[in-house]
PDB file of N, CA and C in Angstrom:
ATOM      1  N   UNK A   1     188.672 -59.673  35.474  1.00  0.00           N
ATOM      2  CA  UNK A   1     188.497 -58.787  36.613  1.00  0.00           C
ATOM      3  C   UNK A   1     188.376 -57.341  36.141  1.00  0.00           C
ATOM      4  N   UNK A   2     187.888 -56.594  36.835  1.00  0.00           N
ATOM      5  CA  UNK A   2     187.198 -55.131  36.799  1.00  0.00           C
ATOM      6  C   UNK A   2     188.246 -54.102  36.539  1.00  0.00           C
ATOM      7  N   UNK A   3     188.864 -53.132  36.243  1.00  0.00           N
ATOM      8  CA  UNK A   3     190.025 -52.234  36.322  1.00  0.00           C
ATOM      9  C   UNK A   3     189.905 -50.844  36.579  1.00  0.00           C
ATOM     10  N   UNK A   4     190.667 -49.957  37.480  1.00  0.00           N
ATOM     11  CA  UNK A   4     189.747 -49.208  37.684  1.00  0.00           C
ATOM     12  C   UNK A   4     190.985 -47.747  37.875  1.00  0.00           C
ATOM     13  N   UNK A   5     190.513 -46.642  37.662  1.00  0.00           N
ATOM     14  CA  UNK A   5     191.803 -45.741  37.958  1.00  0.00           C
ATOM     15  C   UNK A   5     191.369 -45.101  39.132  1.00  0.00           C
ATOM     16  N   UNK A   6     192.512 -44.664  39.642  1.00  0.00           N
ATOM     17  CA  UNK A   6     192.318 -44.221  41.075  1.00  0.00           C
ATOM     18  C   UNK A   6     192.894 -42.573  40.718  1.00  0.00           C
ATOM     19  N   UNK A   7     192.610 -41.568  40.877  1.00  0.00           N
ATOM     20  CA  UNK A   7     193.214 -40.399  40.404  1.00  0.00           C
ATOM     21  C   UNK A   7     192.768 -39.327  41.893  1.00  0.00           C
ATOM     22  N   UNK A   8     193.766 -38.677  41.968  1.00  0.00           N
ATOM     23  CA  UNK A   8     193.710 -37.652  43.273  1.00  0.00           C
ATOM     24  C   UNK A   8     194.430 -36.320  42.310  1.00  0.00           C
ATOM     25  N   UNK A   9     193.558 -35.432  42.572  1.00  0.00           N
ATOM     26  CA  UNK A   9     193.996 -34.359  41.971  1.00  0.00           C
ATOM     27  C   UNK A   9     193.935 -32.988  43.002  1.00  0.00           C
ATOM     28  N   UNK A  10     194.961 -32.103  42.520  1.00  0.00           N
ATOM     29  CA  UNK A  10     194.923 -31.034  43.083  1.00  0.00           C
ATOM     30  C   UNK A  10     194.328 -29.500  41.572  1.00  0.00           C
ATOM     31  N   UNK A  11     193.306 -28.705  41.783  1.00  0.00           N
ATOM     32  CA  UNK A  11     193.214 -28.246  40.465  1.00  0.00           C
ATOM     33  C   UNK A  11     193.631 -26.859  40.974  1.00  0.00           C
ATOM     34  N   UNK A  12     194.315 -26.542  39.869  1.00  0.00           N
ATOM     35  CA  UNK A  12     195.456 -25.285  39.643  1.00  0.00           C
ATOM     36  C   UNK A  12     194.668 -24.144  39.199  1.00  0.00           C
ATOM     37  N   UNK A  13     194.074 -24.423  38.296  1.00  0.00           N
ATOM     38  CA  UNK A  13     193.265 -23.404  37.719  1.00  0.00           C
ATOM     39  C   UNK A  13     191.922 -23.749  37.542  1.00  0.00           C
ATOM     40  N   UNK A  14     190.982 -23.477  38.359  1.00  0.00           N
ATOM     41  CA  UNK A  14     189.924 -24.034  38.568  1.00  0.00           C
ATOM     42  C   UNK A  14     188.490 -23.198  37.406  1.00  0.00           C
ATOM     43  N   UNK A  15     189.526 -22.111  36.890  1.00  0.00           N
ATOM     44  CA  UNK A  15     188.613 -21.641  35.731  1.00  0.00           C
ATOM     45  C   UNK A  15     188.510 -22.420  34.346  1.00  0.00           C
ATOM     46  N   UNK A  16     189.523 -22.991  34.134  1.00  0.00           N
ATOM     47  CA  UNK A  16     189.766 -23.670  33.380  1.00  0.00           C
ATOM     48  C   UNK A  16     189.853 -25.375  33.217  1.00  0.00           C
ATOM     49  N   UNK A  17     189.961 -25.820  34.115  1.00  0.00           N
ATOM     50  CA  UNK A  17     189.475 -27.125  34.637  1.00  0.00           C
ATOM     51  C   UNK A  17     188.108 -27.802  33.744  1.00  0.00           C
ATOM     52  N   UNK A  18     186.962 -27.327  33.541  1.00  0.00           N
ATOM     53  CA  UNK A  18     185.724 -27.702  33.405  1.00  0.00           C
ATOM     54  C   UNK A  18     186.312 -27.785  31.709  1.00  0.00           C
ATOM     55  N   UNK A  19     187.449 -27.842  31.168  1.00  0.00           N
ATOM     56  CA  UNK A  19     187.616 -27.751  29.710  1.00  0.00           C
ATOM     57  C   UNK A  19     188.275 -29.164  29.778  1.00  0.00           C
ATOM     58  N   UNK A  20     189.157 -29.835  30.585  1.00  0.00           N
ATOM     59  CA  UNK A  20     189.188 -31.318  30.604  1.00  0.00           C
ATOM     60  C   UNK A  20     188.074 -31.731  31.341  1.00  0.00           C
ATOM     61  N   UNK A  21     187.375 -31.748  31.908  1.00  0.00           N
ATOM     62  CA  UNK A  21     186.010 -32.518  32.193  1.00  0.00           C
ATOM     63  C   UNK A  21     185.352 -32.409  30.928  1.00  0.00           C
ATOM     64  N   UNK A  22     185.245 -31.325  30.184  1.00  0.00           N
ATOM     65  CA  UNK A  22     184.548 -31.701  29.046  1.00  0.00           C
ATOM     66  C   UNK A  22     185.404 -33.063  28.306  1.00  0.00           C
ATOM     67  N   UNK A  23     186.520 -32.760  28.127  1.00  0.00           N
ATOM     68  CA  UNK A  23     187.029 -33.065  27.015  1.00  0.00           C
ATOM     69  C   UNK A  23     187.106 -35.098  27.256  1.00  0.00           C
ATOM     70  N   UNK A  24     187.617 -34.866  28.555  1.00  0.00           N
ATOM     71  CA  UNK A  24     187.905 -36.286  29.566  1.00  0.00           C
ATOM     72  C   UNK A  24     186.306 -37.035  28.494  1.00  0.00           C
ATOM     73  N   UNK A  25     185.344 -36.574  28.969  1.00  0.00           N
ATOM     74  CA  UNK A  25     183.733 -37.453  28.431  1.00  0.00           C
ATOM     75  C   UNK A  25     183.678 -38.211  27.850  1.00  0.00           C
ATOM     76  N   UNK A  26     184.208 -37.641  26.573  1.00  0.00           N
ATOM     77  CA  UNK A  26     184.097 -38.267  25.046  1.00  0.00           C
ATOM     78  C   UNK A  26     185.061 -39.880  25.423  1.00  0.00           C
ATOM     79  N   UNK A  27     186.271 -40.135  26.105  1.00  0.00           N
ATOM     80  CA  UNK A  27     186.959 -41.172  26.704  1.00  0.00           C
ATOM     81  C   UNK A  27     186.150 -41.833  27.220  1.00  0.00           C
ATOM     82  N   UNK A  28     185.756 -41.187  28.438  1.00  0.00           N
ATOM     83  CA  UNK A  28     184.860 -42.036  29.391  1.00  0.00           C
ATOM     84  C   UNK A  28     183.876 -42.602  28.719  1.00  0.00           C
ATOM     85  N   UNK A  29     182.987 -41.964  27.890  1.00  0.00           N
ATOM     86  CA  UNK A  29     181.989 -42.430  27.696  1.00  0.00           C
ATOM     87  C   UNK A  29     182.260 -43.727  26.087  1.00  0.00           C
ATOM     88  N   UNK A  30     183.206 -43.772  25.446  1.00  0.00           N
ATOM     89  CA  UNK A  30     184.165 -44.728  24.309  1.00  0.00           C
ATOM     90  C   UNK A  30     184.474 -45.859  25.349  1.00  0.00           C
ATOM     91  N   UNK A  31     184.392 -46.043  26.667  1.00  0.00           N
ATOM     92  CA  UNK A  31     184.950 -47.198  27.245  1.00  0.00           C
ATOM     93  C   UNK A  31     184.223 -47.348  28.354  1.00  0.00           C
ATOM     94  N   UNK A  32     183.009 -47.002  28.404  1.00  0.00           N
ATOM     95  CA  UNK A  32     182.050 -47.215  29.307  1.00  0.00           C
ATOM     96  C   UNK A  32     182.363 -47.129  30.831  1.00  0.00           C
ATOM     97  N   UNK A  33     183.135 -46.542  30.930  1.00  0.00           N
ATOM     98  CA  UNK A  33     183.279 -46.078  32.370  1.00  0.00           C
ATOM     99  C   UNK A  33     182.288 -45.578  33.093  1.00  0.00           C
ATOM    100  N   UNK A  34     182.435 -46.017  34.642  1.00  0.00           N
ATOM    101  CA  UNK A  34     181.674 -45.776  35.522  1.00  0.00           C
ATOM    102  C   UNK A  34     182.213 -44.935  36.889  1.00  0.00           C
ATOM    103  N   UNK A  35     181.711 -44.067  37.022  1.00  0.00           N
ATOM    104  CA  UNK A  35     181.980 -43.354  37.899  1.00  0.00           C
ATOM    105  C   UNK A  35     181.862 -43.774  39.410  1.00  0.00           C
ATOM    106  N   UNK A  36     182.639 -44.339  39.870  1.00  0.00           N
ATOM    107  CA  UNK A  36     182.141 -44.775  41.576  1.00  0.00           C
ATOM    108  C   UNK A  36     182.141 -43.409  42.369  1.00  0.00           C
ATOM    109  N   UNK A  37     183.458 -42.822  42.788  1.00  0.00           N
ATOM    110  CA  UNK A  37     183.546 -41.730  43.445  1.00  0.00           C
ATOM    111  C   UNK A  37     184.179 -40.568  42.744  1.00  0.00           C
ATOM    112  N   UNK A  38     183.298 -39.421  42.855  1.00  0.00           N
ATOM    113  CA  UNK A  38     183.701 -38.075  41.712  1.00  0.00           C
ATOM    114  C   UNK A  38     183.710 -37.020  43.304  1.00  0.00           C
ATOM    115  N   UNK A  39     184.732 -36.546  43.596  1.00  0.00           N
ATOM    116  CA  UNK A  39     184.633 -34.969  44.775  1.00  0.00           C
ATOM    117  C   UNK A  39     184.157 -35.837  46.094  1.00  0.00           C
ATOM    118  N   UNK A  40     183.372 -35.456  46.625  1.00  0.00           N
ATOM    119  CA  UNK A  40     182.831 -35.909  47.583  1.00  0.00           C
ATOM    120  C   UNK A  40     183.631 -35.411  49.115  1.00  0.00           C
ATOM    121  N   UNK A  41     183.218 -35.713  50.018  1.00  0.00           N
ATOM    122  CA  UNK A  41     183.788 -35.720  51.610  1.00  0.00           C
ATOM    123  C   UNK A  41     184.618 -36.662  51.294  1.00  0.00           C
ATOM    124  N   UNK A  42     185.951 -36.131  52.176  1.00  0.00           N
ATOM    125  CA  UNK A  42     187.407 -37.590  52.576  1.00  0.00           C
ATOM    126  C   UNK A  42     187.774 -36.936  53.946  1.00  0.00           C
ATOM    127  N   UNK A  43     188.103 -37.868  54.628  1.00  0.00           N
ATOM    128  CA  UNK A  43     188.787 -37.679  56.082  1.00  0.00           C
ATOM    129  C   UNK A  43     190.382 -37.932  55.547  1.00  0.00           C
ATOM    130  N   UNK A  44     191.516 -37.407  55.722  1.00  0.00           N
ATOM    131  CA  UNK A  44     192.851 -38.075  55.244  1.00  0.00           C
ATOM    132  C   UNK A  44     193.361 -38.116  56.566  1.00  0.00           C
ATOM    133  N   UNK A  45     193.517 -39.204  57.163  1.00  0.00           N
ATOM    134  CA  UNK A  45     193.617 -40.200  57.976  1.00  0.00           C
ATOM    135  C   UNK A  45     194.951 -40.492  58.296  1.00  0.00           C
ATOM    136  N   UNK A  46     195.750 -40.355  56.717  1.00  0.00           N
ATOM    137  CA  UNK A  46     197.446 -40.689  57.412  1.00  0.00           C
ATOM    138  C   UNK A  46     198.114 -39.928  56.332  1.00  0.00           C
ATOM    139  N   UNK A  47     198.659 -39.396  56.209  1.00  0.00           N
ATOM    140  CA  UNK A  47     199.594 -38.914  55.439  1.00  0.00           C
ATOM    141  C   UNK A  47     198.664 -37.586  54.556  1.00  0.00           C
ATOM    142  N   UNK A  48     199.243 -37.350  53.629  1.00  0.00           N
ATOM    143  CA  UNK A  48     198.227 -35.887  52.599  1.00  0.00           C
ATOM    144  C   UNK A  48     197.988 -36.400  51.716  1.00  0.00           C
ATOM    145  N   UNK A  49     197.216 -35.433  51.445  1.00  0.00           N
ATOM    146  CA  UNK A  49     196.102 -35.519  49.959  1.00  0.00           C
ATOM    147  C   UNK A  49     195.916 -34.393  49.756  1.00  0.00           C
ATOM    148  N   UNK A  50     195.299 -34.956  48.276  1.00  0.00           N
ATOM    149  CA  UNK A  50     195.043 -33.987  47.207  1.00  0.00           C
ATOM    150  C   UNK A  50     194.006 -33.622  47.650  1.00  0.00           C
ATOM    151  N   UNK A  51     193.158 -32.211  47.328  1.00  0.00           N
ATOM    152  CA  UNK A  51     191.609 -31.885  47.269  1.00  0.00           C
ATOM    153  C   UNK A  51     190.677 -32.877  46.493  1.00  0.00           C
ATOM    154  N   UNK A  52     190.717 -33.526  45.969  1.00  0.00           N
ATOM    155  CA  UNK A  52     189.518 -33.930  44.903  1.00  0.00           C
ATOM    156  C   UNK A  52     190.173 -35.480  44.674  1.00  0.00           C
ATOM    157  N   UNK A  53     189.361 -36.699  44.823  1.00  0.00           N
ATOM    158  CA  UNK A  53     189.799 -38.045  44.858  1.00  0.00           C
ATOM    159  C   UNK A  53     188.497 -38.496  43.860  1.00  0.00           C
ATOM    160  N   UNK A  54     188.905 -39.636  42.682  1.00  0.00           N
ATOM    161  CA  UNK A  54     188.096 -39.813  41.721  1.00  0.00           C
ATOM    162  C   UNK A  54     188.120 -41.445  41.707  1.00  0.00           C
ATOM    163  N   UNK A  55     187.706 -42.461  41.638  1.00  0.00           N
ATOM    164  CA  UNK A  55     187.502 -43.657  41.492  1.00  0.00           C
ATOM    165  C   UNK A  55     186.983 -44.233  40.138  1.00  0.00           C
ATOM    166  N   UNK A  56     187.130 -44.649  39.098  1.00  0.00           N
ATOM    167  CA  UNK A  56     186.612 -45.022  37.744  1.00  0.00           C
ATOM    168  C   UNK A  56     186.623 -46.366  37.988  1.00  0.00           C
ATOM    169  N   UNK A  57     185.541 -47.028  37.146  1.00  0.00           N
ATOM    170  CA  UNK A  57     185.692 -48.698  36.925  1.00  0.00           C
ATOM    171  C   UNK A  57     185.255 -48.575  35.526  1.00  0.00           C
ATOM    172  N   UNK A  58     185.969 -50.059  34.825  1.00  0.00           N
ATOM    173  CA  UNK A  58     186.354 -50.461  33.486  1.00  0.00           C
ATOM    174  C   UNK A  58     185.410 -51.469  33.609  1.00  0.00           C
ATOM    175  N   UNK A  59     185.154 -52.287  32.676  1.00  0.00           N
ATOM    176  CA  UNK A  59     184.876 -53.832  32.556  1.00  0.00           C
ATOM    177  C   UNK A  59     186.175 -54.550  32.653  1.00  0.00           C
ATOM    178  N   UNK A  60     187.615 -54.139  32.377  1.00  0.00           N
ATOM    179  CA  UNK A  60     188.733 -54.872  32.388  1.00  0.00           C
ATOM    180  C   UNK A  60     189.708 -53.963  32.780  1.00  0.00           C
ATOM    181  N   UNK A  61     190.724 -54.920  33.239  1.00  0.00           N
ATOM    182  CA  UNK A  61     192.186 -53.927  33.447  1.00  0.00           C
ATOM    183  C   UNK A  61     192.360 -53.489  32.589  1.00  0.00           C
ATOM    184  N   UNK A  62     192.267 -54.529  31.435  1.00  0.00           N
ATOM    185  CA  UNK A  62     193.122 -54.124  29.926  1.00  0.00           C
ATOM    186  C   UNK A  62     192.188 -52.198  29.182  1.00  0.00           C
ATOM    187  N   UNK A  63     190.750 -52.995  29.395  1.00  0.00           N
ATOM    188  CA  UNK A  63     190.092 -51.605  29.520  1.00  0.00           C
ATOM    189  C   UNK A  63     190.295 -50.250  29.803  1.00  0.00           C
ATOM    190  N   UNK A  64     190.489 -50.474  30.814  1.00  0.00           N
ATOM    191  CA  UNK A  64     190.972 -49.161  31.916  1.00  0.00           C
ATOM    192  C   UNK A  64     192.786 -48.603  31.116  1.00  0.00           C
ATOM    193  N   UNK A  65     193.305 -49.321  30.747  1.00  0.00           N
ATOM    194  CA  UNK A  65     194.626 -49.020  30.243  1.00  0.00           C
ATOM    195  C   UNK A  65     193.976 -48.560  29.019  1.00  0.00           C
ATOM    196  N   UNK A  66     193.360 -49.138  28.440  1.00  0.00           N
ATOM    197  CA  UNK A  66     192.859 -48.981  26.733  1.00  0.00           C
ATOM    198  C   UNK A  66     192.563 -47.463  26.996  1.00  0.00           C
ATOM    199  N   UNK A  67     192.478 -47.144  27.993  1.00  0.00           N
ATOM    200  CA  UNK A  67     191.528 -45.867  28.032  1.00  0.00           C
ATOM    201  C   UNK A  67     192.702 -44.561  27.619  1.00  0.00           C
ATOM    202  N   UNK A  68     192.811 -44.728  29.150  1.00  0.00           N
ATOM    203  CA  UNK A  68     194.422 -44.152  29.527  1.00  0.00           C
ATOM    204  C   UNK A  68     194.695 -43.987  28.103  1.00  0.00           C
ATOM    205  N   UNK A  69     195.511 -45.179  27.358  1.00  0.00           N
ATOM    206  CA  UNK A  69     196.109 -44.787  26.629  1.00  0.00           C
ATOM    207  C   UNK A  69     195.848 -44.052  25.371  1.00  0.00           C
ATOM    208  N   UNK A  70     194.146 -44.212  24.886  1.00  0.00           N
ATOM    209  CA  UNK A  70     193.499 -43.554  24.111  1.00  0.00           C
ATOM    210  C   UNK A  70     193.749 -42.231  23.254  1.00  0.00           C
ATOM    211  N   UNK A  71     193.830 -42.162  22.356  1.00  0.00           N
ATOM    212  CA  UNK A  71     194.261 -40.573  21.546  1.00  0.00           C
ATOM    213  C   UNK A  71     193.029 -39.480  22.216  1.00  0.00           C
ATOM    214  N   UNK A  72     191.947 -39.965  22.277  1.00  0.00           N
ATOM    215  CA  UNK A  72     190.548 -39.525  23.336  1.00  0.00           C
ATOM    216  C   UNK A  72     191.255 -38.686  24.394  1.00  0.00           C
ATOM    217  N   UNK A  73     191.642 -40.067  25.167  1.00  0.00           N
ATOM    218  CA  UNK A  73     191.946 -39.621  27.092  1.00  0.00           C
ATOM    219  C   UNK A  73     193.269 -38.641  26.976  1.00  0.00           C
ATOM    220  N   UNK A  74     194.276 -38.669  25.931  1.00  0.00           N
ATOM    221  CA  UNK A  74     195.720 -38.294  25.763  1.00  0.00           C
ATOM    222  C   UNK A  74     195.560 -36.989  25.514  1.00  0.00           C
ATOM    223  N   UNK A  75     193.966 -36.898  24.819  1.00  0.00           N
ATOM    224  CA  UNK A  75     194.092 -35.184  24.460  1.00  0.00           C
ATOM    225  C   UNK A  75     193.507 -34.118  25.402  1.00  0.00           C
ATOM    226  N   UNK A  76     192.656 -35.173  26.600  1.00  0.00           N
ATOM    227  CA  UNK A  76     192.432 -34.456  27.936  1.00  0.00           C
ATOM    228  C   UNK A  76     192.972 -34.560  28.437  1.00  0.00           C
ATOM    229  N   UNK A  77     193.929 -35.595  28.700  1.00  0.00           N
ATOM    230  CA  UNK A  77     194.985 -35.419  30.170  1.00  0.00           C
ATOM    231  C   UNK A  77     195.695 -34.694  29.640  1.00  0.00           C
ATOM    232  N   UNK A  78     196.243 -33.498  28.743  1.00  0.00           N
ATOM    233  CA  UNK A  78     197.085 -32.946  28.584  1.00  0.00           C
ATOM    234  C   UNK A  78     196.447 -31.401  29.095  1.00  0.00           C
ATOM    235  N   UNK A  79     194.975 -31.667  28.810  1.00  0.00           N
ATOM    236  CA  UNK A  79     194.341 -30.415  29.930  1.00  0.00           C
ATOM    237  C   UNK A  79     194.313 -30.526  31.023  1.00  0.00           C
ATOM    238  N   UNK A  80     194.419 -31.856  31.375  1.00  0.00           N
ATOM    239  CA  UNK A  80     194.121 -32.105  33.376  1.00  0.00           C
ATOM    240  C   UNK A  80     195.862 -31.607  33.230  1.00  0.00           C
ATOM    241  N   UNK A  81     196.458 -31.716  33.074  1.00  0.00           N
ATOM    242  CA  UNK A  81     197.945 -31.694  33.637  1.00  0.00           C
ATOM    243  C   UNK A  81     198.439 -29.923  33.251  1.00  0.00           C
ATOM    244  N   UNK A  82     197.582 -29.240  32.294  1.00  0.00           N
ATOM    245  CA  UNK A  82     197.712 -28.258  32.345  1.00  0.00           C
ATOM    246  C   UNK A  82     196.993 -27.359  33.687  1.00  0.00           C
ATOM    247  N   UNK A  83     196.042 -27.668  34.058  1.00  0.00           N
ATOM    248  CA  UNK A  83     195.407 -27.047  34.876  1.00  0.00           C
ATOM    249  C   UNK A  83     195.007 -27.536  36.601  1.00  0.00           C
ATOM    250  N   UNK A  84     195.871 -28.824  36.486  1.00  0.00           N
ATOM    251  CA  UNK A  84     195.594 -29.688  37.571  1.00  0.00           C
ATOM    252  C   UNK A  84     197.228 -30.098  37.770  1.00  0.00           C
ATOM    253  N   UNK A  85     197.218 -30.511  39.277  1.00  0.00           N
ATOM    254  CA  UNK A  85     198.693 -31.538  39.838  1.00  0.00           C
ATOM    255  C   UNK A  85     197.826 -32.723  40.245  1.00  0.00           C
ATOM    256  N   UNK A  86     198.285 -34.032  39.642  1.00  0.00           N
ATOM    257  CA  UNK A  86     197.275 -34.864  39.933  1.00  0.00           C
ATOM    258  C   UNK A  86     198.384 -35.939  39.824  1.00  0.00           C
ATOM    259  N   UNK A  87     198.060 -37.331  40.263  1.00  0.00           N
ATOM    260  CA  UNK A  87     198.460 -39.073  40.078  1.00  0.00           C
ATOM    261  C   UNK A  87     197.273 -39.844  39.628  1.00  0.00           C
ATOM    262  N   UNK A  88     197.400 -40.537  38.753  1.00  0.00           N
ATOM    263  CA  UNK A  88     196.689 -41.663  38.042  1.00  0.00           C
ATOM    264  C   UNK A  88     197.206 -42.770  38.062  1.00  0.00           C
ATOM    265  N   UNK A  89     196.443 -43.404  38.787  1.00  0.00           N
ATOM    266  CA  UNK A  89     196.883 -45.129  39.174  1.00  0.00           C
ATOM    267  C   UNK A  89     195.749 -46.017  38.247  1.00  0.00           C
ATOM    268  N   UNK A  90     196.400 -46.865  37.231  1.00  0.00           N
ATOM    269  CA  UNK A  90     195.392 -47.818  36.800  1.00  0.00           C
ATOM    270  C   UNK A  90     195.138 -49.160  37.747  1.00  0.00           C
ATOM    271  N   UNK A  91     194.671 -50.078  38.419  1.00  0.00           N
ATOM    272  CA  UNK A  91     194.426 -51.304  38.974  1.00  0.00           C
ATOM    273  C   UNK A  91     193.799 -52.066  38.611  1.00  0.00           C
ATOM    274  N   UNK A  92     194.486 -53.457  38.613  1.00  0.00           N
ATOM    275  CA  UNK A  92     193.167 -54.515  38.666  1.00  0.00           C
ATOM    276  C   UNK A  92     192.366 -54.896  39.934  1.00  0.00           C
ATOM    277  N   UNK A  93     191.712 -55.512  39.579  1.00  0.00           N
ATOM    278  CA  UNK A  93     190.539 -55.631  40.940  1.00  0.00           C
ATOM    279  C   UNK A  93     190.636 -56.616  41.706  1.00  0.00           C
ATOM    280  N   UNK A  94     190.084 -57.012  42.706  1.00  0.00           N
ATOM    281  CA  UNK A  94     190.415 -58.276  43.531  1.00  0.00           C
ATOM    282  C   UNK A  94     189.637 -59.090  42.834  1.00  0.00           C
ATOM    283  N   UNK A  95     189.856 -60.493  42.638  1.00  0.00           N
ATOM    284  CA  UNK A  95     189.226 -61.873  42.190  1.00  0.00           C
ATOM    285  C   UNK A  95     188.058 -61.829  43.215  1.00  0.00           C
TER     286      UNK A  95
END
């Protein structure tokens, strides 16, 4: 089954931001990730949210963790978390 991260972010410093999007790539693109939903329009419907909601798909759960855990992804999420308040949910997919 498919694996996919679910990430809602709030960005803190939006000058600096575009330095983990760079950096995030080099990950994404080592594990073939696919971008379903990047920004876009959201209605929040029940409870709050973040500004900015992101959707990724893996070929595998295990994938999607492989990622995450990556020396790659470890050395951008330490820029998303510098410049962003965000949650990262990994999932597997429905059968």
């Amino acid at each position: 089954m498919k694996g996919y991260w679910i990430v809602n972010v709030t960005i803190t410093d939006a000058e600096n931001y575009p330095q983990y999007l760079a950096a995030d790539a080099v990950a994404f693109e080592k594990y073939e990730a696919k971008f379903l939903i990047r920004g876009g329009q959201y209605s929040a419907v029940e409870g709050p949210a973040r500004e900015r909601h992101v959707v990724i798909e893996f070929d595998s759960y295990q994938t999607a963790l492989d990622c995450y855990n990556s020396p790659e992804y470890q050395k951008a999420a330490k820029l998303r978390q510098k410049f962003a308040d965000s949650e990262v949910l990994i999932l597997e997919g429905a059968p």
